[in-house]
C-alpha atoms as a PDB file:
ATOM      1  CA  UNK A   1      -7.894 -31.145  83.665  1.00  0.00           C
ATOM      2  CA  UNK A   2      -7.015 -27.577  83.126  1.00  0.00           C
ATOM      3  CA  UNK A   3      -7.092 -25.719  80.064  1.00  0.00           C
ATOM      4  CA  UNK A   4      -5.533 -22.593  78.613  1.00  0.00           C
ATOM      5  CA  UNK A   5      -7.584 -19.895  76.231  1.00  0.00           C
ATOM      6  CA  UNK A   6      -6.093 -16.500  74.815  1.00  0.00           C
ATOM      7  CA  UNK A   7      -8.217 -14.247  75.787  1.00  0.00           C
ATOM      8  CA  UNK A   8      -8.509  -9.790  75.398  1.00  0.00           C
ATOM      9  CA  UNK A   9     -10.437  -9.865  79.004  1.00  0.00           C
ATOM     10  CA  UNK A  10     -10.586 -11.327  82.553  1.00  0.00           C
ATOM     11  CA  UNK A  11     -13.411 -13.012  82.606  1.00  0.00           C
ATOM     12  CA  UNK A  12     -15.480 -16.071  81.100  1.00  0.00           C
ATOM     13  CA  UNK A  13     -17.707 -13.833  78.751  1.00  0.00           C
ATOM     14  CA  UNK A  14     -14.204 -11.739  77.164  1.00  0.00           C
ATOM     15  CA  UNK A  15     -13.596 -12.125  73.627  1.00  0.00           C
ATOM     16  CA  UNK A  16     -10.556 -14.682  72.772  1.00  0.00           C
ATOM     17  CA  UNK A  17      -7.583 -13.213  71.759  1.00  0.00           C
ATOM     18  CA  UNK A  18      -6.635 -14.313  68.182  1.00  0.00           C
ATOM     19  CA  UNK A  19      -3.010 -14.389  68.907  1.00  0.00           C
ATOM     20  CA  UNK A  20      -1.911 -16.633  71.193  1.00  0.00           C
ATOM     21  CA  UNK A  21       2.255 -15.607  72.041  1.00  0.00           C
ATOM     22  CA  UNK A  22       1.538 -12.222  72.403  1.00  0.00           C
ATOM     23  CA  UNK A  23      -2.651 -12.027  73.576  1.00  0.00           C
ATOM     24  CA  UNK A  24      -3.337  -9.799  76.028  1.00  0.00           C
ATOM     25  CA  UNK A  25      -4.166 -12.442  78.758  1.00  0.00           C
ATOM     26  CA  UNK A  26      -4.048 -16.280  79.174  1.00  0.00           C
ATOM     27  CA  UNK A  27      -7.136 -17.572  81.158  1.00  0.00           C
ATOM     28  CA  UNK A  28      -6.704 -21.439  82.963  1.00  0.00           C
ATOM     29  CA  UNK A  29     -10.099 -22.922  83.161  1.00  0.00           C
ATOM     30  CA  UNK A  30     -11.262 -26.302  85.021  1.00  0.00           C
ATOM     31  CA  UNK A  31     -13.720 -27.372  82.487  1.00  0.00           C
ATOM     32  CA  UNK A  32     -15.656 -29.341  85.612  1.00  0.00           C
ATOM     33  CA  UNK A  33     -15.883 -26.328  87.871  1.00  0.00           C
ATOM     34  CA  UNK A  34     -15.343 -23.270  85.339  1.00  0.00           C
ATOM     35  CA  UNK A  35     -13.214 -21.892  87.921  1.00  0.00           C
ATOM     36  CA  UNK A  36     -10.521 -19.955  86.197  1.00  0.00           C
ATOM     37  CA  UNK A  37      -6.783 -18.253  87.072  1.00  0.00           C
ATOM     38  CA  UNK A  38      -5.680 -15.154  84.880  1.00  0.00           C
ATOM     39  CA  UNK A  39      -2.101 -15.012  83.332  1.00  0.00           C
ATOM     40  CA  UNK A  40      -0.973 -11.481  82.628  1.00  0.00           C
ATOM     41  CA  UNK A  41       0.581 -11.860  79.069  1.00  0.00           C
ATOM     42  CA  UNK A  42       1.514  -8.230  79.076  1.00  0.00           C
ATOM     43  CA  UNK A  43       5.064  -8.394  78.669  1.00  0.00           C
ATOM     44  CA  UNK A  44       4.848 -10.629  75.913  1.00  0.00           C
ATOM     45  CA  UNK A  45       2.283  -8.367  73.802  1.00  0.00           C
ATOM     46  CA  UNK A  46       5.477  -5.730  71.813  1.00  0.00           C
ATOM     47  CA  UNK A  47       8.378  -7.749  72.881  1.00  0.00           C
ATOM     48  CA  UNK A  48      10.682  -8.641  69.219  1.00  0.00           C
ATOM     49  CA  UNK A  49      10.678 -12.391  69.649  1.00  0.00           C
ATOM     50  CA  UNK A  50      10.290 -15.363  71.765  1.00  0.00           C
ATOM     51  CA  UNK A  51       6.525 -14.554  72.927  1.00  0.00           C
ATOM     52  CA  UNK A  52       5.188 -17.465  71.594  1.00  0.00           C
ATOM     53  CA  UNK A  53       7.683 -19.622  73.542  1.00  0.00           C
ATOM     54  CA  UNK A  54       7.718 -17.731  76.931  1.00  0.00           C
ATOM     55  CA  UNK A  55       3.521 -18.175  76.744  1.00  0.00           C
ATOM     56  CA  UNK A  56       3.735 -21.467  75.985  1.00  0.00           C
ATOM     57  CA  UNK A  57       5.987 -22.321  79.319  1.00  0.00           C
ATOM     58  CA  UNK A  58       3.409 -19.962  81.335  1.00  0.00           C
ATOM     59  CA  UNK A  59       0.977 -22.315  79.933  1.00  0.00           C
ATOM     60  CA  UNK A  60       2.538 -25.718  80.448  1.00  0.00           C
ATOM     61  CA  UNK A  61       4.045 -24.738  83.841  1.00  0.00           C
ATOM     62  CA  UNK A  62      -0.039 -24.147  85.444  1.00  0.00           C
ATOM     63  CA  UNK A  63      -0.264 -27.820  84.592  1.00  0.00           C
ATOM     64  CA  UNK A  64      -2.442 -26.812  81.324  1.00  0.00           C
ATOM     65  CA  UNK A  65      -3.391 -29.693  78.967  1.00  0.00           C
ATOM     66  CA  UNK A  66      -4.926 -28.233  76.072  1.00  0.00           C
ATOM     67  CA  UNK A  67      -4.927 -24.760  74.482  1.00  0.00           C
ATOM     68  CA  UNK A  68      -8.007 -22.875  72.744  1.00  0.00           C
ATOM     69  CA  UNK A  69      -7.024 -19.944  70.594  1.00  0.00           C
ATOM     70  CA  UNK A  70      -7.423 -18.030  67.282  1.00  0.00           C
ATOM     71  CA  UNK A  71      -3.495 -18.838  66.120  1.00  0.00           C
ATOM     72  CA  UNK A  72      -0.027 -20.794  67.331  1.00  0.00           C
ATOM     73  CA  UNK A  73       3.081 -20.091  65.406  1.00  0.00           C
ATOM     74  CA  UNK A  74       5.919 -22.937  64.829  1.00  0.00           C
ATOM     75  CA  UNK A  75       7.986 -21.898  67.691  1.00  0.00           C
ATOM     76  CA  UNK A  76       4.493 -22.254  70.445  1.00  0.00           C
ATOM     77  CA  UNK A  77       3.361 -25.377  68.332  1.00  0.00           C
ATOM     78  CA  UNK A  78       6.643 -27.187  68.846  1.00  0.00           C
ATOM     79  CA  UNK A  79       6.889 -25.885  72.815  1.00  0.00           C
ATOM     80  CA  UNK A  80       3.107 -27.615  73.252  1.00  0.00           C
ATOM     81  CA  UNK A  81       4.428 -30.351  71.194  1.00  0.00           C
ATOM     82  CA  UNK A  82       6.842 -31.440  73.592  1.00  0.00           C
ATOM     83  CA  UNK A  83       5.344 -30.753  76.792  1.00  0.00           C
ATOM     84  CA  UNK A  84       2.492 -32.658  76.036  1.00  0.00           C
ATOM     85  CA  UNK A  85      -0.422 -30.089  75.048  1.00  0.00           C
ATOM     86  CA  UNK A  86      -3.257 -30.411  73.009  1.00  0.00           C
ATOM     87  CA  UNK A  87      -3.675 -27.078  71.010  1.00  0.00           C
ATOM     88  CA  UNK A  88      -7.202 -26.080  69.110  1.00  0.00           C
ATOM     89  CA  UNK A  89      -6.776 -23.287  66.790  1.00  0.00           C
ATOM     90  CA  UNK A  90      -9.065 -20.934  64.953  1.00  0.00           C
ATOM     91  CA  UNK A  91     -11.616 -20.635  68.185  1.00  0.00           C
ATOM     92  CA  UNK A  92     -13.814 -17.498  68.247  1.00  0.00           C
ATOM     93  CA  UNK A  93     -15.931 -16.058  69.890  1.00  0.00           C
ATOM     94  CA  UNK A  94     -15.978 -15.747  73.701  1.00  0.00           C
ATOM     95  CA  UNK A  95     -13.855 -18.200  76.591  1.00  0.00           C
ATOM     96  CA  UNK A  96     -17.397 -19.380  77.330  1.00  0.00           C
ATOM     97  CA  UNK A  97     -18.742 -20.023  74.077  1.00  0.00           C
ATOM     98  CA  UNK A  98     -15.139 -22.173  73.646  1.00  0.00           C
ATOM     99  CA  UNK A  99     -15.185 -24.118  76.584  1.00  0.00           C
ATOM    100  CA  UNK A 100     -18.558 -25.551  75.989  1.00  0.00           C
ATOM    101  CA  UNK A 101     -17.184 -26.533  72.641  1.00  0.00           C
ATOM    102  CA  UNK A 102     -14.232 -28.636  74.152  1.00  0.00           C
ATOM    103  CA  UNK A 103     -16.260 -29.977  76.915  1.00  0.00           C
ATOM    104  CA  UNK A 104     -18.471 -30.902  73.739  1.00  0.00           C
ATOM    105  CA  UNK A 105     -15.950 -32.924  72.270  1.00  0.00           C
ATOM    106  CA  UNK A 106     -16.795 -30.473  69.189  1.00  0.00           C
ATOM    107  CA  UNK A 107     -13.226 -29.096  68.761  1.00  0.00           C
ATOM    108  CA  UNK A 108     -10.313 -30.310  65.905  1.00  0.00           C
ATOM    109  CA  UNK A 109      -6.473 -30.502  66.696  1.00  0.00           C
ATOM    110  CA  UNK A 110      -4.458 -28.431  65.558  1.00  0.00           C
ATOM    111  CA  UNK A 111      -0.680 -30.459  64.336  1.00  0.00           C
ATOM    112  CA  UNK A 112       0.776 -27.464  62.794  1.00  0.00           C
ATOM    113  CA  UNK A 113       1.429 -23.743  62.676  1.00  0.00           C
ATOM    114  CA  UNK A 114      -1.527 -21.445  61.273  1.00  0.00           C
ATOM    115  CA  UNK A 115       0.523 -17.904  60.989  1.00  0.00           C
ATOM    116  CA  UNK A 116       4.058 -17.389  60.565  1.00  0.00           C
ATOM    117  CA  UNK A 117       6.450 -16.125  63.123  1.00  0.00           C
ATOM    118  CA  UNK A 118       6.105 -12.555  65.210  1.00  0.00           C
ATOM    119  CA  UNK A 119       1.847 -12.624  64.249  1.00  0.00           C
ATOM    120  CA  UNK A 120       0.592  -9.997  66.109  1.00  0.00           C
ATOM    121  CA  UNK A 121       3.399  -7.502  66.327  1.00  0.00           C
ATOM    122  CA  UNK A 122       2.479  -4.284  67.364  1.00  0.00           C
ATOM    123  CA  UNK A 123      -1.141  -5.369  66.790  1.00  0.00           C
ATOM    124  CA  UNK A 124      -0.227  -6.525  63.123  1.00  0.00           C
ATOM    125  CA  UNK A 125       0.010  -9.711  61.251  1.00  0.00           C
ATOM    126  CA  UNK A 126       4.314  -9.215  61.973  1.00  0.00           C
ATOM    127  CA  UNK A 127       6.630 -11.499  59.344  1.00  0.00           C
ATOM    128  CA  UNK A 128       3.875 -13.177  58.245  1.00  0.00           C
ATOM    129  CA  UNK A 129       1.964 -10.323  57.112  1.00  0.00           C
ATOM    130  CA  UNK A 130      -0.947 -11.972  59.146  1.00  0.00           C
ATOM    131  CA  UNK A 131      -1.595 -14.525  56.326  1.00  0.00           C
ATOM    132  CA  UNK A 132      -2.493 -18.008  57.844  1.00  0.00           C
ATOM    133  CA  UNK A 133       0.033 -20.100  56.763  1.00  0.00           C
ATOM    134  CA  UNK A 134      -1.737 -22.380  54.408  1.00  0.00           C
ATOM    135  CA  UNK A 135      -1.828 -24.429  51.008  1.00  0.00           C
ATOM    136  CA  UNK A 136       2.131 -24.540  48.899  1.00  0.00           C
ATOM    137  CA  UNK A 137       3.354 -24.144  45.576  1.00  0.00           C
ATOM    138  CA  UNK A 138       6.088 -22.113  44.688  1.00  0.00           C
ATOM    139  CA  UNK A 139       6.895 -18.950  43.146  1.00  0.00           C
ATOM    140  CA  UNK A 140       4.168 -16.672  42.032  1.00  0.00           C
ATOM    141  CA  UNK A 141       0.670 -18.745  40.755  1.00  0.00           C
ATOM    142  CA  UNK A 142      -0.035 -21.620  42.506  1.00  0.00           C
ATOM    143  CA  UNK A 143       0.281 -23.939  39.502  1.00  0.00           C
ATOM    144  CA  UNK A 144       0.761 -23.977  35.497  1.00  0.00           C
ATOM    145  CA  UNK A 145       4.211 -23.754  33.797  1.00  0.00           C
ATOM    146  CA  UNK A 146       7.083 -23.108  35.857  1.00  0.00           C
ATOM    147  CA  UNK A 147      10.019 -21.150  34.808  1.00  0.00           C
ATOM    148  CA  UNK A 148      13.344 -22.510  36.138  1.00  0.00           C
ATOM    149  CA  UNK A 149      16.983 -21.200  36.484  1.00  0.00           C
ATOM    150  CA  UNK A 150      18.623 -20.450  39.386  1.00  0.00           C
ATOM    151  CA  UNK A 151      18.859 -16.231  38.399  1.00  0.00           C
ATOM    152  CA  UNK A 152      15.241 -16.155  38.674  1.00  0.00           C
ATOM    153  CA  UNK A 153      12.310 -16.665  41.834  1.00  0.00           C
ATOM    154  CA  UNK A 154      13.470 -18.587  43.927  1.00  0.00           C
ATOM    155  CA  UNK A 155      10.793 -17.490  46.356  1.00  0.00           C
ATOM    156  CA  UNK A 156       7.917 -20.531  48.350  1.00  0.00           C
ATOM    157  CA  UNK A 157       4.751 -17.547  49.249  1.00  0.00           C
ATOM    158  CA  UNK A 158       2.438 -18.209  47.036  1.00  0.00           C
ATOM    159  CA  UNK A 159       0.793 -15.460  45.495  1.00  0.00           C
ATOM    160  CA  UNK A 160      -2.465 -15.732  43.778  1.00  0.00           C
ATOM    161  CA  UNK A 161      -3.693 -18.937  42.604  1.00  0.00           C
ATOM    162  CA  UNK A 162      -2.954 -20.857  38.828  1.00  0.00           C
ATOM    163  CA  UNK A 163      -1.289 -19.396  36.109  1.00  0.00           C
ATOM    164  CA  UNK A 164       2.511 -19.611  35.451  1.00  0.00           C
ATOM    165  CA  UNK A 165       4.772 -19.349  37.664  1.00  0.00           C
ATOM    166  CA  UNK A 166       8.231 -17.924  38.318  1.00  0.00           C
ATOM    167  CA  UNK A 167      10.657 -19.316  40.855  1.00  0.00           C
ATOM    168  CA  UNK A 168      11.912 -22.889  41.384  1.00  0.00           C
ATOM    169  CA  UNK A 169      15.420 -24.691  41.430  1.00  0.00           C
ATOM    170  CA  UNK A 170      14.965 -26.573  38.204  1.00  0.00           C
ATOM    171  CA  UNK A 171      17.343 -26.051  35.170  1.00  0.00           C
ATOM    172  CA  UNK A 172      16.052 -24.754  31.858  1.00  0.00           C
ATOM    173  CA  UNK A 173      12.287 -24.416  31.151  1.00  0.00           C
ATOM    174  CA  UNK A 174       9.828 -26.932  32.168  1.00  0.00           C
ATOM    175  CA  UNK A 175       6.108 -27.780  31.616  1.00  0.00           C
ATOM    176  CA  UNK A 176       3.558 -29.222  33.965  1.00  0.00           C
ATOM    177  CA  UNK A 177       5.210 -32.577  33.095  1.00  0.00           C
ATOM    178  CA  UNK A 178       8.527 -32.057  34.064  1.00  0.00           C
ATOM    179  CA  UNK A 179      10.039 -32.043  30.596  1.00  0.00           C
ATOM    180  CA  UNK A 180      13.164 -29.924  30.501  1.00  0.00           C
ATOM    181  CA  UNK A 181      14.533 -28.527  26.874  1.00  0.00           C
ATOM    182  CA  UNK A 182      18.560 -29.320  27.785  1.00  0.00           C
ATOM    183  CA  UNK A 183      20.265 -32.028  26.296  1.00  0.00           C
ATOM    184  CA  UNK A 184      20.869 -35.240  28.014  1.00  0.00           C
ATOM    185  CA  UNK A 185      24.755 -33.954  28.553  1.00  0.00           C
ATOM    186  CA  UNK A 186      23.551 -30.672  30.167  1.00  0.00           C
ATOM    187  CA  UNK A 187      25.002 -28.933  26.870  1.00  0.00           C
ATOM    188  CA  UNK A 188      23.156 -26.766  24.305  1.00  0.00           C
ATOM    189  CA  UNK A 189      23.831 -25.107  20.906  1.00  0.00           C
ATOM    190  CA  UNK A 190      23.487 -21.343  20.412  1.00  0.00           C
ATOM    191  CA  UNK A 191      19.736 -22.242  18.528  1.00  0.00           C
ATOM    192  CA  UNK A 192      18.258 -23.777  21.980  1.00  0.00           C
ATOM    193  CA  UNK A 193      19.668 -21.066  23.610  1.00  0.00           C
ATOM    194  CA  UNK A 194      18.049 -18.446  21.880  1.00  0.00           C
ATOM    195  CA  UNK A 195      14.904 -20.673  21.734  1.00  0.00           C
ATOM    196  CA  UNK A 196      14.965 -20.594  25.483  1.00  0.00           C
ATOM    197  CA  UNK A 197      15.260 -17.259  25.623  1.00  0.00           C
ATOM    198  CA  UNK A 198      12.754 -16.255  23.353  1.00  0.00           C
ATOM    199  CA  UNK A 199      10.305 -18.454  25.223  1.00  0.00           C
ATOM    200  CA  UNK A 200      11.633 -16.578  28.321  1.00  0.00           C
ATOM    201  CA  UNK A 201      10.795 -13.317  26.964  1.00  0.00           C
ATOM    202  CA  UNK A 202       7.320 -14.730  26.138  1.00  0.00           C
ATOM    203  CA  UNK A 203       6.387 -15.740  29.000  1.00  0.00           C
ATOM    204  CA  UNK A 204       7.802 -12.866  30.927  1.00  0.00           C
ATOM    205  CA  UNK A 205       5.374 -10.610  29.395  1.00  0.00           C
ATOM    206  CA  UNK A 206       2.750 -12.862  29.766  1.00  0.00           C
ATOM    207  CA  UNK A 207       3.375 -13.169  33.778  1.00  0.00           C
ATOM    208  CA  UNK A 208       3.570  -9.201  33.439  1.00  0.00           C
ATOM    209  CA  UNK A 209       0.868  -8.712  32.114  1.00  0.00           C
ATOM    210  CA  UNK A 210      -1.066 -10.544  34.241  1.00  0.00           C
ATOM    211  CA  UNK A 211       0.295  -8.805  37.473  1.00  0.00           C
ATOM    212  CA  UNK A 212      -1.045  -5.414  35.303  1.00  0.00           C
ATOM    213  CA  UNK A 213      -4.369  -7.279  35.240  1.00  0.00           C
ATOM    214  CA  UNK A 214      -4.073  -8.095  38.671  1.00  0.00           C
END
């Protein structure tokens, strides 16, 4: 059984390379013998899009069936996902130090994306900002009141971590339980309206002033 590692170096004792689409090399190891092949991922380091994919066919075409790296974006993780390959995220330290851990049986599956698309542009975190794609919520403040309306948020990243929070498709106000202040035939009198908007305005400054706080 061969297996693939990202890796910045040629060798067993080289550091692995936390991006796997666009790492510097891709080593194939045989586990049993430690024997290893090196993949020049050059091309794939600066190029705008598709690294993750073209890597993951490099990978799956030298018969590779497992992968050891620091990150896989959606795009690699469904490649591996069809051709049949087992990929390990969040591995550090050296392709050594990583192989033992496998051989181990010490290692945890990765089912799902840990950074966002383009990671490791230019040596940066790309679209993603280099955030591991992680937890949910939406809107700003991972939980607490959220303010609906379709003119406002809108946005999933979640920024911070309770608190209220803007964004949302609801309609109207609502509080952790759902409840929404419009009538049950969707129409309101100039009183709730200005009620809303009041309550709006309230909350607005709260949000605000928490970002000053921030």
């Amino acid at each position: 059984m061969k297996i693939a590692i990202s890796a910045k170096g040629t060798d067993l004792d080289a550091e692995i390379d936390e991006r796997f689409g666009r790492a510097a090399y891709i080593l194939i190891v045989d586990p049993d013998t430690m024997a290893l092949e090196v993949l020049d991922n050059s091309d794939n380091i600066n190029t705008a899009q598709g690294a993750g994919i073209q890597a993951a066919s490099m990978v799956s075409n030298k018969g590779a069936r497992a992968l050891l790296t620091g990150s896989c974006g959606p795009k690699a993780m469904t490649a591996f996902g069809g051709a049949g390959v087992t990929v390990y995220a969040g591995q550090t330290g050296t392709v050594r130090q990583a192989v033992e851990r496998f051989k181990q049986g010490n290692l945890q599956q990765t089912t799902q994306a840990n950074v966002g698309e383009k990671f490791g542009v230019n040596g940066t975190g790309g679209a993603s900002g280099g955030m591991p794609m992680t937890g949910g919520g939406r809107g700003m403040g991972g939980g607490g009141r959220a303010m609906g309306g379709r003119g406002m948020g809108g946005g999933r990243r979640c920024m911070g971590g309770s608190g209220r929070g803007m964004g949302g498709t609801g309609m109207g106000m609502a509080n952790a339980g759902g409840a929404v202040s419009t009538s049950a035939g969707g129409k309101e009198s100039i009183a709730d309206l200005k009620r809303q908007a009041a309550e709006l305005q309230r909350q607005l400054e709260a949000i605000q002033n928490k970002i000053k706080d921030i």
